[in-house]
N, C-alpha and C. Protein backbone atom coordinates (compact mmCIF):
# COMPACT_ATOMS: atom_id res chain seq x y z
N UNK A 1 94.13 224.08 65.25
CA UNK A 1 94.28 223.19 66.37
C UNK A 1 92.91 222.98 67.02
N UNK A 2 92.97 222.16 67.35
CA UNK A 2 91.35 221.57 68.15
C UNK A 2 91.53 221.71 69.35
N UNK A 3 90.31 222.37 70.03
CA UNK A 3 89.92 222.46 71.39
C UNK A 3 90.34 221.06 72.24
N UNK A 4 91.30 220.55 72.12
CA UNK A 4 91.16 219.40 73.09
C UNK A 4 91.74 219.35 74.35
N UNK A 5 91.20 218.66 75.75
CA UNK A 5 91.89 219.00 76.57
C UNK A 5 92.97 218.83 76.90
N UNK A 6 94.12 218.82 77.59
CA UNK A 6 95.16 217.78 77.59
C UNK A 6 94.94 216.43 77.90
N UNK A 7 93.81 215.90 78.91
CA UNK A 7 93.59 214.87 79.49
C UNK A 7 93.35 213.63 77.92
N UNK A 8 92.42 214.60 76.64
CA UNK A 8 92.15 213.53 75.78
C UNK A 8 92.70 213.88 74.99
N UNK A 9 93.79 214.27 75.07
CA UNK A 9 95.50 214.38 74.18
C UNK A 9 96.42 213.39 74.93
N UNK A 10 96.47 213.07 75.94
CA UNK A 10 97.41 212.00 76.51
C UNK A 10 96.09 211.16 76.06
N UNK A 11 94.98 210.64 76.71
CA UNK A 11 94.62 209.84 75.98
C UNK A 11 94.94 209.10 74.94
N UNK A 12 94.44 210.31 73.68
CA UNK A 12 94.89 209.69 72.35
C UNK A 12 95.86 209.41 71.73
N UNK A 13 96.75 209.94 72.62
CA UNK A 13 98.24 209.52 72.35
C UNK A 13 99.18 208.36 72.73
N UNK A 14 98.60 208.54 74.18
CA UNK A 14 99.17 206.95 74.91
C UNK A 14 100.61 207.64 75.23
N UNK A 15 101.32 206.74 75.43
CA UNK A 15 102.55 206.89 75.92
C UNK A 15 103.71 207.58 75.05
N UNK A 16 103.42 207.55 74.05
CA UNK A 16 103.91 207.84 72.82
C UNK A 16 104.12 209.53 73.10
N UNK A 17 103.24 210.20 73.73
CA UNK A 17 103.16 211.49 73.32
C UNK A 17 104.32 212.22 74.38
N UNK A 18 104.38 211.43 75.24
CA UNK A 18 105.66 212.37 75.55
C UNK A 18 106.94 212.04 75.30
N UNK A 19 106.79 210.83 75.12
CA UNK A 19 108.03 210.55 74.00
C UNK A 19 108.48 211.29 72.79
N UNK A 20 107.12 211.48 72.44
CA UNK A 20 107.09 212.11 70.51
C UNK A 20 107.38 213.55 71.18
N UNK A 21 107.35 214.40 71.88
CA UNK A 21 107.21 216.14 72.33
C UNK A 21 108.14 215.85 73.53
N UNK A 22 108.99 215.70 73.62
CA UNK A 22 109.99 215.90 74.52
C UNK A 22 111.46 215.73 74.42
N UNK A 23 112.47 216.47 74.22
CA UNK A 23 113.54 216.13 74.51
C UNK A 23 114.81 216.67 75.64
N UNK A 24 115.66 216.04 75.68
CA UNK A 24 116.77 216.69 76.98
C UNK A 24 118.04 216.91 76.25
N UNK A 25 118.60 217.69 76.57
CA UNK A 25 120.29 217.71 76.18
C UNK A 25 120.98 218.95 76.84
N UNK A 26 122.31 218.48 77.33
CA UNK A 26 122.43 219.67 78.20
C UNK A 26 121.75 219.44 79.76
N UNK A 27 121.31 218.31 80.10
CA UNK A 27 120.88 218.22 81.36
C UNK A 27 119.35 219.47 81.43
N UNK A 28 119.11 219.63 80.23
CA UNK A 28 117.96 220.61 80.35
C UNK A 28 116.57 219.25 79.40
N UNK A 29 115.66 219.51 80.14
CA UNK A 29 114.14 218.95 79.55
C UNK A 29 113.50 220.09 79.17
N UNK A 30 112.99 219.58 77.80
CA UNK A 30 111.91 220.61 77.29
C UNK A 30 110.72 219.30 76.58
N UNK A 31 109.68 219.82 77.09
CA UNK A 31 108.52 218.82 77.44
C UNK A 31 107.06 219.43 76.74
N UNK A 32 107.14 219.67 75.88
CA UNK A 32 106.02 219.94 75.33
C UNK A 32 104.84 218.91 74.94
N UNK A 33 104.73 218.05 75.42
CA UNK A 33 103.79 216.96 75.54
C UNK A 33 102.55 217.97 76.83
N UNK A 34 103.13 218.77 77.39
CA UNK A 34 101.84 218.88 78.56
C UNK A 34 100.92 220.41 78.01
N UNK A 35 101.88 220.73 76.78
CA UNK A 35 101.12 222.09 75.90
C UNK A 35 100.00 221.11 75.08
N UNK A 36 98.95 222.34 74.69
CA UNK A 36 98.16 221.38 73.86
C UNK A 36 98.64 221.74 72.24
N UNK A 37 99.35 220.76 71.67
CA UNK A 37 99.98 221.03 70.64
C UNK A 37 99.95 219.39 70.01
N UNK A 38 99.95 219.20 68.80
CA UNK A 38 99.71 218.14 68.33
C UNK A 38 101.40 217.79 67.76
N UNK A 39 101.55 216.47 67.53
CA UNK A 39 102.93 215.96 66.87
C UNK A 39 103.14 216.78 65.38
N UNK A 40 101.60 216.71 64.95
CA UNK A 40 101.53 217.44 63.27
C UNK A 40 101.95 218.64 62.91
N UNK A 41 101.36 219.69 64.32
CA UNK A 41 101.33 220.73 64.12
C UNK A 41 102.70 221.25 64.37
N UNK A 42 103.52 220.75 65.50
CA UNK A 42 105.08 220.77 65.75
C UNK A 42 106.29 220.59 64.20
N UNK A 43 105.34 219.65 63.24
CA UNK A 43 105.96 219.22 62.43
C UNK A 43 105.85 220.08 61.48
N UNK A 44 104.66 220.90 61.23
CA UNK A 44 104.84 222.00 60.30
C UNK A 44 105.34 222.72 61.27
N UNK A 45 105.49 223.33 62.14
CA UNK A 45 105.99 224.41 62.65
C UNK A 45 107.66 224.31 62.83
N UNK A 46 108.40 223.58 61.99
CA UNK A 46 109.34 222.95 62.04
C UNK A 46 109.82 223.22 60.70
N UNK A 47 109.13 222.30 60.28
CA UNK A 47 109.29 223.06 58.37
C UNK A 47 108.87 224.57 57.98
N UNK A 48 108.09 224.81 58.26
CA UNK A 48 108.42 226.47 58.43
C UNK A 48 109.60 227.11 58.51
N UNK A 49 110.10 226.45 59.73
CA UNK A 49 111.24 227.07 60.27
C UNK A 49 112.78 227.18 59.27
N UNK A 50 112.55 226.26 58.64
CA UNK A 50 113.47 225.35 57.73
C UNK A 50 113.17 226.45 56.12
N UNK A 51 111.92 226.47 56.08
CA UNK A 51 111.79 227.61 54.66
C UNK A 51 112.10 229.04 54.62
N UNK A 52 111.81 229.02 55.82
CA UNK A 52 112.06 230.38 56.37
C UNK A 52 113.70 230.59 56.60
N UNK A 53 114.43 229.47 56.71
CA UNK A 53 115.96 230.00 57.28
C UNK A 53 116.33 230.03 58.59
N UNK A 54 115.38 229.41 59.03
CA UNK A 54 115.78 229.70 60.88
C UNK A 54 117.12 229.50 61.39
N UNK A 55 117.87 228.45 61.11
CA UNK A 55 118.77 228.11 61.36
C UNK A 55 119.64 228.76 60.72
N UNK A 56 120.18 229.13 59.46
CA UNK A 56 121.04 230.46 59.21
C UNK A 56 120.89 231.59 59.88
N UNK A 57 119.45 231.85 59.84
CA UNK A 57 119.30 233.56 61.48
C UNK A 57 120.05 233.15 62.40
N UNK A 58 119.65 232.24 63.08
CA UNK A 58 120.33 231.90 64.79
C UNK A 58 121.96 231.93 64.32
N UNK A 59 122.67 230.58 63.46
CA UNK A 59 124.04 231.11 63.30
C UNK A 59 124.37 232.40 62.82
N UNK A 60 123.69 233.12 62.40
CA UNK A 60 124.31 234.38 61.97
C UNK A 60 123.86 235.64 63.28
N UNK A 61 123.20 235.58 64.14
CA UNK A 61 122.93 236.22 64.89
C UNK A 61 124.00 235.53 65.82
N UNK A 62 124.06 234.41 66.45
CA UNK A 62 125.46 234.01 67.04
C UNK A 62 126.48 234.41 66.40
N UNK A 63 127.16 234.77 65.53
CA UNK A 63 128.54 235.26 64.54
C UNK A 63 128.69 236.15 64.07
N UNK A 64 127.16 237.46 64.96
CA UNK A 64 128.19 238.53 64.58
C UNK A 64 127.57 239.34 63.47
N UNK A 65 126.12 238.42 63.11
CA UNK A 65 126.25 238.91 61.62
C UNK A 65 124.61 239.49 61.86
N UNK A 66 124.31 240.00 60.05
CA UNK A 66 122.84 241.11 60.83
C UNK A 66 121.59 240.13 60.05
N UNK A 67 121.11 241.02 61.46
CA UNK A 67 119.95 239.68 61.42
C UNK A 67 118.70 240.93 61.43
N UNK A 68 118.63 242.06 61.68
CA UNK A 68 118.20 242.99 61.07
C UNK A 68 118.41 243.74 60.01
N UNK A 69 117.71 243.40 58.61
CA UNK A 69 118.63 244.61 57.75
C UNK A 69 118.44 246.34 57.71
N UNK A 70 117.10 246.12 58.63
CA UNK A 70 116.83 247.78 58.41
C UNK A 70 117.90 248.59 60.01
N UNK A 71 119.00 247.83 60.68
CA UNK A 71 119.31 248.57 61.13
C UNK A 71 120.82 248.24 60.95
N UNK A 72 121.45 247.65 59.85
CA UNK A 72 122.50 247.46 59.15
C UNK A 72 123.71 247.29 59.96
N UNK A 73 123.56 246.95 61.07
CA UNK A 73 124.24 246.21 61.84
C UNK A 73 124.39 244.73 62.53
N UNK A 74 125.39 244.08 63.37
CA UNK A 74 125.20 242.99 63.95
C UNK A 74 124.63 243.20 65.15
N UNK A 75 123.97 242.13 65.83
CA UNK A 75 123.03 242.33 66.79
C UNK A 75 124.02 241.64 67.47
N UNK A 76 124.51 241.80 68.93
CA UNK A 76 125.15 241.19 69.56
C UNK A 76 125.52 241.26 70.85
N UNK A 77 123.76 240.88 70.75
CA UNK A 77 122.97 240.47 72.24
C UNK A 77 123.76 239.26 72.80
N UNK A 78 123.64 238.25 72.16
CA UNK A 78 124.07 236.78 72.98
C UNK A 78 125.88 236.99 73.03
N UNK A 79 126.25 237.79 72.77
CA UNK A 79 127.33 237.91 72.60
C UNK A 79 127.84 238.86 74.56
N UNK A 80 127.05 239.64 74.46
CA UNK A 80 127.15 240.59 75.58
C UNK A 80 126.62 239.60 77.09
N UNK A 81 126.04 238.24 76.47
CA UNK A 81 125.45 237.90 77.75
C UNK A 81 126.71 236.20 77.41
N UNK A 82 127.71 236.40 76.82
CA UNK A 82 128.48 235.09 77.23
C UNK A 82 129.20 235.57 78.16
N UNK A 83 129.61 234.54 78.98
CA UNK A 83 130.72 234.77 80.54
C UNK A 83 131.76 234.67 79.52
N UNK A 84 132.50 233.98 78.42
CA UNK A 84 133.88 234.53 78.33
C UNK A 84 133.79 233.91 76.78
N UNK A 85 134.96 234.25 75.80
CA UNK A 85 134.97 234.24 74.93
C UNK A 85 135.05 232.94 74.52
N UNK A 86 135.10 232.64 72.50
CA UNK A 86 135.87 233.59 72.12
C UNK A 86 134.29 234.16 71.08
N UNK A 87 134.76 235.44 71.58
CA UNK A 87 133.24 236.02 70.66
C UNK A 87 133.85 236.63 68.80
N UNK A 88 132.59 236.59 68.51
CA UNK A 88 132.10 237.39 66.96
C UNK A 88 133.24 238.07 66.98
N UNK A 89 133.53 237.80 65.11
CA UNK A 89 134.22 238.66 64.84
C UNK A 89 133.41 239.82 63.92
N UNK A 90 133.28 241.08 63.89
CA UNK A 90 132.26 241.81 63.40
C UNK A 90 133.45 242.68 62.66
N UNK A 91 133.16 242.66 60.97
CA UNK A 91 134.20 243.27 59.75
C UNK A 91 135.73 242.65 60.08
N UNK A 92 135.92 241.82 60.60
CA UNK A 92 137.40 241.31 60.81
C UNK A 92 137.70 241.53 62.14
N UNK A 93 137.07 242.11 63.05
CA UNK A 93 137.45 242.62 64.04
C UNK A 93 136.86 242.14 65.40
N UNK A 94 137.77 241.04 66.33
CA UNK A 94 137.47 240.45 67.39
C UNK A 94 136.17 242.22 68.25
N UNK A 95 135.13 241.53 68.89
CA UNK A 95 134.38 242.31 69.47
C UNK A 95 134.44 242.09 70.81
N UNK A 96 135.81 240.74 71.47
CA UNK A 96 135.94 241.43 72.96
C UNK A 96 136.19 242.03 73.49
N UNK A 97 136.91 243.44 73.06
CA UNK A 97 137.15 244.51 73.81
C UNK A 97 136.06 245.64 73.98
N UNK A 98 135.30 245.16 72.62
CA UNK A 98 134.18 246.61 72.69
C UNK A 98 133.15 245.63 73.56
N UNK A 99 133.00 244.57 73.72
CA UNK A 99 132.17 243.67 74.85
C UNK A 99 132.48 243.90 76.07
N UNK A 100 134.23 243.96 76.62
CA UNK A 100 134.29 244.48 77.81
C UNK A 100 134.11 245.69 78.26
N UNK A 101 134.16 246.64 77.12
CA UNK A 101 133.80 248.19 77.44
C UNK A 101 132.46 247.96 78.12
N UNK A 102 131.37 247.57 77.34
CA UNK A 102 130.27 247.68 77.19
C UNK A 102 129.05 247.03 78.77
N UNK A 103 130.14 246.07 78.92
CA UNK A 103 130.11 245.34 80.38
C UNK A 103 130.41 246.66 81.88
N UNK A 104 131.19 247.03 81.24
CA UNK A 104 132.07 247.68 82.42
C UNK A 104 130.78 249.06 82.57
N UNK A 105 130.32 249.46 81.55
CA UNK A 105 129.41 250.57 81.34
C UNK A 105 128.09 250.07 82.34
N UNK A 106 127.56 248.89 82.00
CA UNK A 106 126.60 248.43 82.66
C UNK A 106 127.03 248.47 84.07
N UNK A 107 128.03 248.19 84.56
CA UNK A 107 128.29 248.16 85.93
C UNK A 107 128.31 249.80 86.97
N UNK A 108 128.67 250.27 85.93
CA UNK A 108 128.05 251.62 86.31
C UNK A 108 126.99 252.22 86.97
């Protein structure tokens, strides 16, 4: 990536650039037009993501499934931080009850 500032990154971009590095959904904006990051470099960092599997990790880390193999379990973080179900099933087995245990412990 090149030293450039942001000022001659909007420059060279024109209007285009926050068009091209920005999107909303969900009533949420994510705006990466004001990082210094190029359209190109977003674009490999994208395909990467894609060779790598990114998107099977995330669904399988949402469902329960292991996304670590050296600790041969499901990780089920985002699971512990949803307000209500219906969560992961982990070996056949709904995980909202061991979620509400696990809640109730924290409150402790």
């Amino acid at each position: 990536m090149r030293p450039d500032s942001l000022r001659q990154l909007f420059d060279a971009g024109g209007e285009s650039r926050f068009t091209d590095l920005s999107w909303q959904a969900e009533g949420i904006l994510l705006d990466l037009s004001k990082q210094r990051i190029q359209p190109k470099s977003l674009d490999l960092l994208l395909e990467l993501a894609r060779q790598r599997q990114l998107p099977k990790a995330i669904e399988r880390l949402f469902n329960g499934g292991i996304v670590n193999p050296s600790e041969l379990r499901p990780a089920l973080h985002t699971a512990l931080r949803q307000s209500q179900g219906p969560y992961p099933k982990v070996d056949g087995q709904d995980t909202g009850q061991l979620i509400a245990d696990n809640l109730a412990n924290m409150q402790r």
